[in-house]
Structure formats: structure tokens, C-alpha cells
PDB file of N, CA and C in Angstrom:
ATOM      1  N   UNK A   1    -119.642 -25.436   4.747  1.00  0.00           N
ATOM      2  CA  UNK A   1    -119.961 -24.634   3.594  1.00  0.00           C
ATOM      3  C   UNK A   1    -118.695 -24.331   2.785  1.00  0.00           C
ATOM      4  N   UNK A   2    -117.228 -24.171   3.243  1.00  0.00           N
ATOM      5  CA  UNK A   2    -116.226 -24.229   2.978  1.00  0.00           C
ATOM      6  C   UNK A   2    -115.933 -25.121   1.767  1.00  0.00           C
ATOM      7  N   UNK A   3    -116.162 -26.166   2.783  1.00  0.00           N
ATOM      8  CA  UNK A   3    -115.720 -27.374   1.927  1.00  0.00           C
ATOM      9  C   UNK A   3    -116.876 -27.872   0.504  1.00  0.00           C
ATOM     10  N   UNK A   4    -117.664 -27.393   0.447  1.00  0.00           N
ATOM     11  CA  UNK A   4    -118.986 -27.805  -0.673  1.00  0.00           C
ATOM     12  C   UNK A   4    -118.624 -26.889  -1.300  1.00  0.00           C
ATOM     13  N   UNK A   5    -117.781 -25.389  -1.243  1.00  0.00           N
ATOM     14  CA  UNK A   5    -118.292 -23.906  -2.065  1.00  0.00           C
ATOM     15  C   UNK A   5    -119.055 -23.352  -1.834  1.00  0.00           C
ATOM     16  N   UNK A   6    -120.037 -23.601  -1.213  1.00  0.00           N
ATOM     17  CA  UNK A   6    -121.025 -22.995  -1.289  1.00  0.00           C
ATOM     18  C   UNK A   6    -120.997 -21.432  -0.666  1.00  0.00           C
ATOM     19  N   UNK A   7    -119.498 -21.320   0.223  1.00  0.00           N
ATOM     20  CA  UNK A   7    -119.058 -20.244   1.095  1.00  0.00           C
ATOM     21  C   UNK A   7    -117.626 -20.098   0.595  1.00  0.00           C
ATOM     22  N   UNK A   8    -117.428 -18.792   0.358  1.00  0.00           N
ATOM     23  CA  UNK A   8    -115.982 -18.803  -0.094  1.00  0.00           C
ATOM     24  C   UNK A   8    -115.009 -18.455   1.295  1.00  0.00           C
ATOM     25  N   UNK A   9    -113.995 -18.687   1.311  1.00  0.00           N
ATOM     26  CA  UNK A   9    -112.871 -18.411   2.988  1.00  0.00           C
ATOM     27  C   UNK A   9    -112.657 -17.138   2.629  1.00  0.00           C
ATOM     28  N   UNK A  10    -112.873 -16.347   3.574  1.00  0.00           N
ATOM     29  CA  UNK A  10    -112.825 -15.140   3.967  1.00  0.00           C
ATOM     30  C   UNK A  10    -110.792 -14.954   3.820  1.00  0.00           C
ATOM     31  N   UNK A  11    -110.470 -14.084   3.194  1.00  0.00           N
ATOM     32  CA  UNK A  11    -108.600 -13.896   3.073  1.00  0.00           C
ATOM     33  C   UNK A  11    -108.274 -13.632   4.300  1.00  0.00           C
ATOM     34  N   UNK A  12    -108.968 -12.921   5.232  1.00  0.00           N
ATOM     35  CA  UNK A  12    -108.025 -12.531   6.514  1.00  0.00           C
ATOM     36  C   UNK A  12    -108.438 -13.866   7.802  1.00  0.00           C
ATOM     37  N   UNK A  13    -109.068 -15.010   7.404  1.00  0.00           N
ATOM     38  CA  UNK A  13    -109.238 -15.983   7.957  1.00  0.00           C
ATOM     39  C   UNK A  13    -108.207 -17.234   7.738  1.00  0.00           C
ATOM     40  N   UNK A  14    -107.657 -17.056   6.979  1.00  0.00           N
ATOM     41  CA  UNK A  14    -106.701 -18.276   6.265  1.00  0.00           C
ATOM     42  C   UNK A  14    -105.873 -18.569   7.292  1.00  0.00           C
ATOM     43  N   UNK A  15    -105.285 -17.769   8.069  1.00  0.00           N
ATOM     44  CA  UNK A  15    -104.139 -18.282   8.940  1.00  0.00           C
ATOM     45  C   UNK A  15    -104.427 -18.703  10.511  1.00  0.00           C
ATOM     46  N   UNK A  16    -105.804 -18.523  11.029  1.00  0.00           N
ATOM     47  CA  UNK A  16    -106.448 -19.004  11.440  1.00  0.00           C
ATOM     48  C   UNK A  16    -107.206 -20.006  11.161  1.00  0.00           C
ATOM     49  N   UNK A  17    -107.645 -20.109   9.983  1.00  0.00           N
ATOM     50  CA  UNK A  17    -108.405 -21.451   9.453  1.00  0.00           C
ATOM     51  C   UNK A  17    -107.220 -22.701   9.286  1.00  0.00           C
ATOM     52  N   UNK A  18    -106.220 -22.498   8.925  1.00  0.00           N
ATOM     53  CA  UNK A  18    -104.899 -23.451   8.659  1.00  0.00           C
ATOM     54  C   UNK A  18    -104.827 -23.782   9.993  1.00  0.00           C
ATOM     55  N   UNK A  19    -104.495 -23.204  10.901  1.00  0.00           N
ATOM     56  CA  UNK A  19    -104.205 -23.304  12.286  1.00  0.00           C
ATOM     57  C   UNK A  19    -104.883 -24.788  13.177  1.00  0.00           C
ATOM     58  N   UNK A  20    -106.123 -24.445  12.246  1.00  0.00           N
ATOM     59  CA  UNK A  20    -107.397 -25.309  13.102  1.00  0.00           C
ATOM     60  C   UNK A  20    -107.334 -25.940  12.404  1.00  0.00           C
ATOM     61  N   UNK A  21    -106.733 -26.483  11.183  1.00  0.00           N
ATOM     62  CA  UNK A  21    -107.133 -27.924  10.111  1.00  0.00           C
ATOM     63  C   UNK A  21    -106.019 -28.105  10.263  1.00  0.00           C
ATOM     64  N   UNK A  22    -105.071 -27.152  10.972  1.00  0.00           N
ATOM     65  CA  UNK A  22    -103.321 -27.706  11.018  1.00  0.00           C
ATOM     66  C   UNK A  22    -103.044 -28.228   8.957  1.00  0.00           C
ATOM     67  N   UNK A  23    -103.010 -27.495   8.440  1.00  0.00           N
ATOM     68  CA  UNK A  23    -102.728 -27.466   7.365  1.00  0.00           C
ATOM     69  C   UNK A  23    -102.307 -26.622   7.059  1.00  0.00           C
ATOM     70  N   UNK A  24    -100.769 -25.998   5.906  1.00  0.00           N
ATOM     71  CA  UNK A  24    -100.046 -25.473   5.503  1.00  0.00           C
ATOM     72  C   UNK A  24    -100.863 -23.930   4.751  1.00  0.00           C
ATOM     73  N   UNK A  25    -100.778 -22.660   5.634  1.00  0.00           N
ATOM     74  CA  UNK A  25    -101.202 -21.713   5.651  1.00  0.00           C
ATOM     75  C   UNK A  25    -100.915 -21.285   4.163  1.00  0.00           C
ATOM     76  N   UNK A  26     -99.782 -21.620   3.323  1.00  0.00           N
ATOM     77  CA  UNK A  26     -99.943 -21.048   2.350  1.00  0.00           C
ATOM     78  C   UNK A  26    -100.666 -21.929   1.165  1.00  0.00           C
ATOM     79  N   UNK A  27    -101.151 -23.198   1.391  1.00  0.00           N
ATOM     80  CA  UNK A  27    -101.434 -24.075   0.430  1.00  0.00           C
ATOM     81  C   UNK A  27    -102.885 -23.789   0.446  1.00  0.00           C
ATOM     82  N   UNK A  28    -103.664 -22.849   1.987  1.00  0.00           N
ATOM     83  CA  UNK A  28    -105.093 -22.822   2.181  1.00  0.00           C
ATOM     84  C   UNK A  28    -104.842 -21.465   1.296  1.00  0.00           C
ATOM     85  N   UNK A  29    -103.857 -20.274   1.204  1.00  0.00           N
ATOM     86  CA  UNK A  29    -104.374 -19.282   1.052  1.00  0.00           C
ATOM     87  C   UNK A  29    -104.277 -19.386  -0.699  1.00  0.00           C
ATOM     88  N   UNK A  30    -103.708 -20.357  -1.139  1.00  0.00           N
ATOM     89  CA  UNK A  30    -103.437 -20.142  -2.896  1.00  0.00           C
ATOM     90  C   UNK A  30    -105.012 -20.442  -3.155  1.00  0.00           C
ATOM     91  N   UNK A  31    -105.601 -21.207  -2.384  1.00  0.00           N
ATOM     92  CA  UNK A  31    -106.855 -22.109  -2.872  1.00  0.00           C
ATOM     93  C   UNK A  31    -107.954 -20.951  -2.659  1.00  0.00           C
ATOM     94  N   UNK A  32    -107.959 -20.389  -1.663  1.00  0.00           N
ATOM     95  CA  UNK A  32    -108.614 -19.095  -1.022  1.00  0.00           C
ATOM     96  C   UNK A  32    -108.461 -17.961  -2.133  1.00  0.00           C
ATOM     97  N   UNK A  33    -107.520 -17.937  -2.524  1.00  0.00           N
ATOM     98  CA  UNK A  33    -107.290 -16.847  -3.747  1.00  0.00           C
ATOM     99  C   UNK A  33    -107.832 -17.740  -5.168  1.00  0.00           C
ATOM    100  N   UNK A  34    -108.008 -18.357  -4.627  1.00  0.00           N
ATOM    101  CA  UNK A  34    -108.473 -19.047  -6.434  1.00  0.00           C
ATOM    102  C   UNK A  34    -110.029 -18.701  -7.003  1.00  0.00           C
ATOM    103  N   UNK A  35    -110.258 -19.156  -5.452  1.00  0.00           N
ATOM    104  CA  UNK A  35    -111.723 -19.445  -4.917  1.00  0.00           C
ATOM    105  C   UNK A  35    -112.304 -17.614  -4.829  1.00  0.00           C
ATOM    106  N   UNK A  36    -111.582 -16.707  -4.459  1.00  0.00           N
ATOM    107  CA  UNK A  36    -111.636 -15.079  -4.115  1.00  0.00           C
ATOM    108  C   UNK A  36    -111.652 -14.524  -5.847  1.00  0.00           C
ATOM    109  N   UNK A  37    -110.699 -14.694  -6.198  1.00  0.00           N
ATOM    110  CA  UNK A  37    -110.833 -13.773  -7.603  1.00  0.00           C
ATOM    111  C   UNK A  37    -110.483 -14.633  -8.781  1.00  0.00           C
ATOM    112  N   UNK A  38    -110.741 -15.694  -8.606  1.00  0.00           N
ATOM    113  CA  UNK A  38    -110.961 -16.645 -10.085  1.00  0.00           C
ATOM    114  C   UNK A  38    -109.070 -17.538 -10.481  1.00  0.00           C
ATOM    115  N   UNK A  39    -109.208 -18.803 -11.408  1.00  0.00           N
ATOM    116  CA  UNK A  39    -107.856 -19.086 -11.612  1.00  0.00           C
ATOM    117  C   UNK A  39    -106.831 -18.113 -11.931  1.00  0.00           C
ATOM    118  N   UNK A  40    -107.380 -17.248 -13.116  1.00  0.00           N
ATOM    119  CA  UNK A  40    -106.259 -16.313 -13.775  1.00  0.00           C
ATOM    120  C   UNK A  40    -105.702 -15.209 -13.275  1.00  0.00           C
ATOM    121  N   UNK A  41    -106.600 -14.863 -12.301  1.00  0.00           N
ATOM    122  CA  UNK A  41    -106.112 -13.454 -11.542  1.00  0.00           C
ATOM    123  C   UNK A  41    -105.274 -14.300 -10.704  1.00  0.00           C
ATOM    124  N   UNK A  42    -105.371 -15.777  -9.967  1.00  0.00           N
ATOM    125  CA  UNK A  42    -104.423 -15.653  -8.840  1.00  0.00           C
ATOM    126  C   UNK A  42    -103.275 -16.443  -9.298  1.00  0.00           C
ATOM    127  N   UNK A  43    -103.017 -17.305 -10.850  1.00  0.00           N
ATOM    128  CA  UNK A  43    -102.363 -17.242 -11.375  1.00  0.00           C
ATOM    129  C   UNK A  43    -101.227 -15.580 -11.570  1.00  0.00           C
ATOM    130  N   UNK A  44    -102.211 -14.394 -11.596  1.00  0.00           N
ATOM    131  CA  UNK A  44    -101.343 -13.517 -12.087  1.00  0.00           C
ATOM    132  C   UNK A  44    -100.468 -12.614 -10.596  1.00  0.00           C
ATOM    133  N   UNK A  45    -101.421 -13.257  -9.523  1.00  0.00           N
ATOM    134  CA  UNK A  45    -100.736 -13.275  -8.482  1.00  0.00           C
ATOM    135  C   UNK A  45     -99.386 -13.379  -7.952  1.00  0.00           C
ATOM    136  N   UNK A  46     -99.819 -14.688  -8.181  1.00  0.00           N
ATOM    137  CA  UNK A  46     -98.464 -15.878  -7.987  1.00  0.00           C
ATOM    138  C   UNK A  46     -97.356 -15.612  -8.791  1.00  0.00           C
ATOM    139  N   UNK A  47     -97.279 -14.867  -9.964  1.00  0.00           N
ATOM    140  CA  UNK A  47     -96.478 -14.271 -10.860  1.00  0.00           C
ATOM    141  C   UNK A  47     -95.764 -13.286 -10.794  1.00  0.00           C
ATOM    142  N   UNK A  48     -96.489 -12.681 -10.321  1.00  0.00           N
ATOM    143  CA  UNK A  48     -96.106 -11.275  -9.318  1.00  0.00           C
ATOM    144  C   UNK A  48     -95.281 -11.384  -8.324  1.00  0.00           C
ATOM    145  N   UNK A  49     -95.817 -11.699  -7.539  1.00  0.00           N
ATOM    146  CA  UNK A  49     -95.530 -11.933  -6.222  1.00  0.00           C
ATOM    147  C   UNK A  49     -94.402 -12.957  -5.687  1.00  0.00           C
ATOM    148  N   UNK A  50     -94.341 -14.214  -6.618  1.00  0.00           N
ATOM    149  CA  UNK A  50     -93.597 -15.532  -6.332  1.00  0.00           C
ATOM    150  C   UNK A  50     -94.494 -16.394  -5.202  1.00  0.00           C
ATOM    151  N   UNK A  51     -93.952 -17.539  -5.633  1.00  0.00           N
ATOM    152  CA  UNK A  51     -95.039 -18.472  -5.201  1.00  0.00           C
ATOM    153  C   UNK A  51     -95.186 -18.544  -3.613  1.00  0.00           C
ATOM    154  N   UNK A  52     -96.019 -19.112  -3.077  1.00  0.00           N
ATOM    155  CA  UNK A  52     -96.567 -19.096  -1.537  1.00  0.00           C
ATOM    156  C   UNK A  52     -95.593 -19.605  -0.935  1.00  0.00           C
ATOM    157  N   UNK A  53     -94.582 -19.405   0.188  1.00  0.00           N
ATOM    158  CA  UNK A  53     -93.863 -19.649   0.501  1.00  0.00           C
ATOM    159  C   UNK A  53     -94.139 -20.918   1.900  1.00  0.00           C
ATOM    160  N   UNK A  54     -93.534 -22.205   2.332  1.00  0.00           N
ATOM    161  CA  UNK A  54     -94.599 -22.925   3.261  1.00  0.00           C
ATOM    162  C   UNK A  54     -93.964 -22.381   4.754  1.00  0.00           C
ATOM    163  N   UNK A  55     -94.319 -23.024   5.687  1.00  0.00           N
ATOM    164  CA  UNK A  55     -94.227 -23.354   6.785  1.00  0.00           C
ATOM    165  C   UNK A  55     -92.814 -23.362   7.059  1.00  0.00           C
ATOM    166  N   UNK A  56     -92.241 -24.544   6.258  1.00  0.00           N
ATOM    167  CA  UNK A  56     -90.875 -25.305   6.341  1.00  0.00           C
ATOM    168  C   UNK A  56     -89.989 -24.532   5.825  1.00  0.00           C
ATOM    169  N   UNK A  57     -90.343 -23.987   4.281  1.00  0.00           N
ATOM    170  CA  UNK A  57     -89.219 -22.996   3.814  1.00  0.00           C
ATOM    171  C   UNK A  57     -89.062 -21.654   4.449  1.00  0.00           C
ATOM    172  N   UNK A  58     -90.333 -21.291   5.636  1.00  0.00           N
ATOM    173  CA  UNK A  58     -89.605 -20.011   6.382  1.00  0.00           C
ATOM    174  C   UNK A  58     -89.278 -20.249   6.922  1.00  0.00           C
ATOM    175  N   UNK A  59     -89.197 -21.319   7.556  1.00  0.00           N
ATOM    176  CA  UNK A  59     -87.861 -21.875   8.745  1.00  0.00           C
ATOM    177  C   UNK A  59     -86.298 -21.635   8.430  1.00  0.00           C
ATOM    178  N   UNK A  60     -86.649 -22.455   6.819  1.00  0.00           N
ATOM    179  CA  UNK A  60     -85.357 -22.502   6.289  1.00  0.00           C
ATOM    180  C   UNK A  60     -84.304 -21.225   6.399  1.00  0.00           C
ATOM    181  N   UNK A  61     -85.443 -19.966   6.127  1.00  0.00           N
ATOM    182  CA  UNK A  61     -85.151 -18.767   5.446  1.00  0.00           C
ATOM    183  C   UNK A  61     -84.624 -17.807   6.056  1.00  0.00           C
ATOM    184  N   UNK A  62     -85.477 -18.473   7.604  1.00  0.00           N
ATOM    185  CA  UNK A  62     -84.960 -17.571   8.742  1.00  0.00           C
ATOM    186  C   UNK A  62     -84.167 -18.142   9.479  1.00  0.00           C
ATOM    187  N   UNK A  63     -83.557 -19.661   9.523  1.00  0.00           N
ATOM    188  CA  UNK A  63     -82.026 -20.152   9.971  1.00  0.00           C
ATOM    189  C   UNK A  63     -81.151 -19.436   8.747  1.00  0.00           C
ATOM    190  N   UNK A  64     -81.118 -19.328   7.713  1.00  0.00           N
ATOM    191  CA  UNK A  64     -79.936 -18.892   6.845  1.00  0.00           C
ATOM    192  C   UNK A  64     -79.671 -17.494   7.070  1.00  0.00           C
ATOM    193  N   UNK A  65     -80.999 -16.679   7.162  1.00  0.00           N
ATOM    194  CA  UNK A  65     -80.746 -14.966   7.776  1.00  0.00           C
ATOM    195  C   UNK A  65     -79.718 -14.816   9.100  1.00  0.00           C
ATOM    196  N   UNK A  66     -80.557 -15.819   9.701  1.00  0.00           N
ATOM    197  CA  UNK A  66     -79.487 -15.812  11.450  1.00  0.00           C
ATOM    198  C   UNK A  66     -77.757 -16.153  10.926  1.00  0.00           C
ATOM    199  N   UNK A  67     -78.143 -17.629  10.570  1.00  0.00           N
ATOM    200  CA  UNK A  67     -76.746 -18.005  10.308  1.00  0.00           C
ATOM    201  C   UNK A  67     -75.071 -16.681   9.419  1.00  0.00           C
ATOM    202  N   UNK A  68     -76.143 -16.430   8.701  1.00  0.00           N
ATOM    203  CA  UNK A  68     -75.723 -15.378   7.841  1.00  0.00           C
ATOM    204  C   UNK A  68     -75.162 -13.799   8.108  1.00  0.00           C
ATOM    205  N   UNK A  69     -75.404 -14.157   9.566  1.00  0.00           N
ATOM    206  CA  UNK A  69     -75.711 -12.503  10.201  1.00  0.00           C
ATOM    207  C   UNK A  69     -76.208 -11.492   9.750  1.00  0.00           C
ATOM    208  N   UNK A  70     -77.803 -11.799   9.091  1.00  0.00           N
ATOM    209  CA  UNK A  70     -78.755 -10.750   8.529  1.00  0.00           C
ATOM    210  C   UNK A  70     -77.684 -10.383   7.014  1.00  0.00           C
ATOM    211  N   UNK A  71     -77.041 -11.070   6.308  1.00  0.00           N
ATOM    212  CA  UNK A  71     -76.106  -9.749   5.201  1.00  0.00           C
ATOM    213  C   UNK A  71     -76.476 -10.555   3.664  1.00  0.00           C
ATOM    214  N   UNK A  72     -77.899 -11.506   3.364  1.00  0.00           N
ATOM    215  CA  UNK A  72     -78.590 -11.805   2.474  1.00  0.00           C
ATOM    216  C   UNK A  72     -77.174 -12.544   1.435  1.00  0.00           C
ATOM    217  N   UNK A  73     -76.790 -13.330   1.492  1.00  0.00           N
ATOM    218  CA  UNK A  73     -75.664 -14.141   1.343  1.00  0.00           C
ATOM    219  C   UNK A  73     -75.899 -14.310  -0.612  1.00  0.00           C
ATOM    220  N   UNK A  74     -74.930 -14.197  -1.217  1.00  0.00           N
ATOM    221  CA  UNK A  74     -75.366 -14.711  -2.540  1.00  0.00           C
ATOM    222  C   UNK A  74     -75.284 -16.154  -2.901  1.00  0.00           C
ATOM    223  N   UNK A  75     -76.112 -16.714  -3.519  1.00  0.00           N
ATOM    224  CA  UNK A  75     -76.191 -18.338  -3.638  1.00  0.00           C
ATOM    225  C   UNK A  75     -75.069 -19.007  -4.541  1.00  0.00           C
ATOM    226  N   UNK A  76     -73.751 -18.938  -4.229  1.00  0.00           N
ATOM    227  CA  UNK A  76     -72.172 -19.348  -4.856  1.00  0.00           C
ATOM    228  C   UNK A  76     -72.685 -20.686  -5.774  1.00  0.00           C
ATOM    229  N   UNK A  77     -71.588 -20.946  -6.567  1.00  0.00           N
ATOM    230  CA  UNK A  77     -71.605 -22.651  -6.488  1.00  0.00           C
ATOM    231  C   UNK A  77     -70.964 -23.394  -5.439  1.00  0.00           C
ATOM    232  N   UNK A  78     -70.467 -23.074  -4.934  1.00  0.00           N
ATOM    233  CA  UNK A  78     -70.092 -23.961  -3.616  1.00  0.00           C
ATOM    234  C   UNK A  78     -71.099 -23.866  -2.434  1.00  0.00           C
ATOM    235  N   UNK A  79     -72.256 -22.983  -2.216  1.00  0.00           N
ATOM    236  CA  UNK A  79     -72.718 -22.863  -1.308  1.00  0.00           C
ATOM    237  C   UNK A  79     -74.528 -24.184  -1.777  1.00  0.00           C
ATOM    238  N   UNK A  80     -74.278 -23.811  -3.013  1.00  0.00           N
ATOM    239  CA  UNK A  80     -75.348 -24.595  -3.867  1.00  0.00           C
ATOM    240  C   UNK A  80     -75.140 -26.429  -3.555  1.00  0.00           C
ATOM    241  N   UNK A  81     -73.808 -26.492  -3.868  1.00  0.00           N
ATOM    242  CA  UNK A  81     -73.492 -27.872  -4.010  1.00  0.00           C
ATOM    243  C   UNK A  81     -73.250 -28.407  -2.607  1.00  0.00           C
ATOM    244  N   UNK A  82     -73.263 -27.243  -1.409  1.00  0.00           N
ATOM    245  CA  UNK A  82     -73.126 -27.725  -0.196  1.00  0.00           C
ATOM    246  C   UNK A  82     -74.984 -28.301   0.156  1.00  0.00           C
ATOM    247  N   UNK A  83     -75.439 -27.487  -0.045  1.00  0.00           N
ATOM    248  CA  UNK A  83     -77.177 -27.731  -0.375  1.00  0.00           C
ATOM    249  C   UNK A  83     -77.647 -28.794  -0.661  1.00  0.00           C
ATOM    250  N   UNK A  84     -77.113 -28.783  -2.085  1.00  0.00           N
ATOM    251  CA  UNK A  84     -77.689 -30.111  -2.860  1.00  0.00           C
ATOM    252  C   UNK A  84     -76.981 -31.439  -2.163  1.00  0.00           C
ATOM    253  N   UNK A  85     -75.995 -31.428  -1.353  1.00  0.00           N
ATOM    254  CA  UNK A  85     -75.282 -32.810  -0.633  1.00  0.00           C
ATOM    255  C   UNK A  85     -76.120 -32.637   0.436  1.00  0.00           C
ATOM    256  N   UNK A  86     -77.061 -31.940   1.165  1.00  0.00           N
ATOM    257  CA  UNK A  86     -77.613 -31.954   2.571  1.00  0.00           C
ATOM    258  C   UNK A  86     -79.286 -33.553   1.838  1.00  0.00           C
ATOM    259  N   UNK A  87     -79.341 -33.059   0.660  1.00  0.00           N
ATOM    260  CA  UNK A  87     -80.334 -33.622   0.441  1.00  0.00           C
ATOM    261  C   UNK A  87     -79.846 -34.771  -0.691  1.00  0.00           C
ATOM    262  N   UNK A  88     -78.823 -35.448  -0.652  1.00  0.00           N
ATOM    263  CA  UNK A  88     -78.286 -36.494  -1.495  1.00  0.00           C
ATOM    264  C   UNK A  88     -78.258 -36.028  -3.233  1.00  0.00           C
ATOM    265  N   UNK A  89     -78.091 -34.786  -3.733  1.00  0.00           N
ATOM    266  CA  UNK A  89     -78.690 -34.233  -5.425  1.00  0.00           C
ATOM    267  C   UNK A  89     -77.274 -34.104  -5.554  1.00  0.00           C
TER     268      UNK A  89
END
């Protein structure tokens, strides 16, 4: 029913429902919010809020906190261009 519309995903199900389709919890919950209160409201969401963060980038987020010793590091140009060489940019 999910998948036809015919049932909308319940919001406090999303991270459980991802779990079981093994699909990216925040890519089910943008769609879940679309599907919950229409394009423009979760457009105005996402605006708000900043965009759904995945799987991979809280990994990221929480090796740089550790690495960092919790003290929220400011993003230098040298720390940028060390970045952009991890990924060939």
C-alpha cells in the first residue's frame, strides 16, 4: 500500500522501514514528508532545517567530531583543499 499511495508511511516508522528495505533513512524520510504534508511544506522544511543528512555523511561527521576533540573545527582553506585532494577536486 506504501508503494501504490494508497497508504501514506507513518513519520515515526521511517527508520525502521529503511532498516528493512536497507535503504538510506533520510532519502525514505524526505519522501515520507512529501507524501505527509504536501511538496511545499516539506520543501519549507528542508529550508529550515537543512537538508537530510545520509547514513555516510554522519559517519563523516562523527569521525571529524572525534578527530577534532569535540571543539567544532572551522572549515580553513587548507583544511578544504586537504578535502578536496581526499576525493581527486
Amino acid at each position: 500500500m506504501f508503494k501504490t499511495g494508497a497508504s501514506k508511511v507513518p513519520l515515526d516508522r521511517v527508520p525502521s522501514l529503511a532498516r528493512a528495505l536497507e535503504i538510506d533513512p533520510a532519502y525514505l524520510m524526505q519522501l515520507a514528508l512529501e507524501q505527509a504534508v504536501g511538496k511545499t511544506a516539506s520543501v519549507a522544511l528542508l529550508e529550515v532545517f537543512g537538508p537530510m543528512t545520509t547514513v555516510n555523511e554522519k559517519a563523516w561527521l562523527e569521525e571529524i567530531r572525534d578527530a577534532s576533540g569535540q571543539t567544532d573545527p572551522k572549515l580553513t582553506a587548507r583544511s578544504r583543499t586537504v578535502l578536496r585532494s581526499l576525493f581527486g577536486r
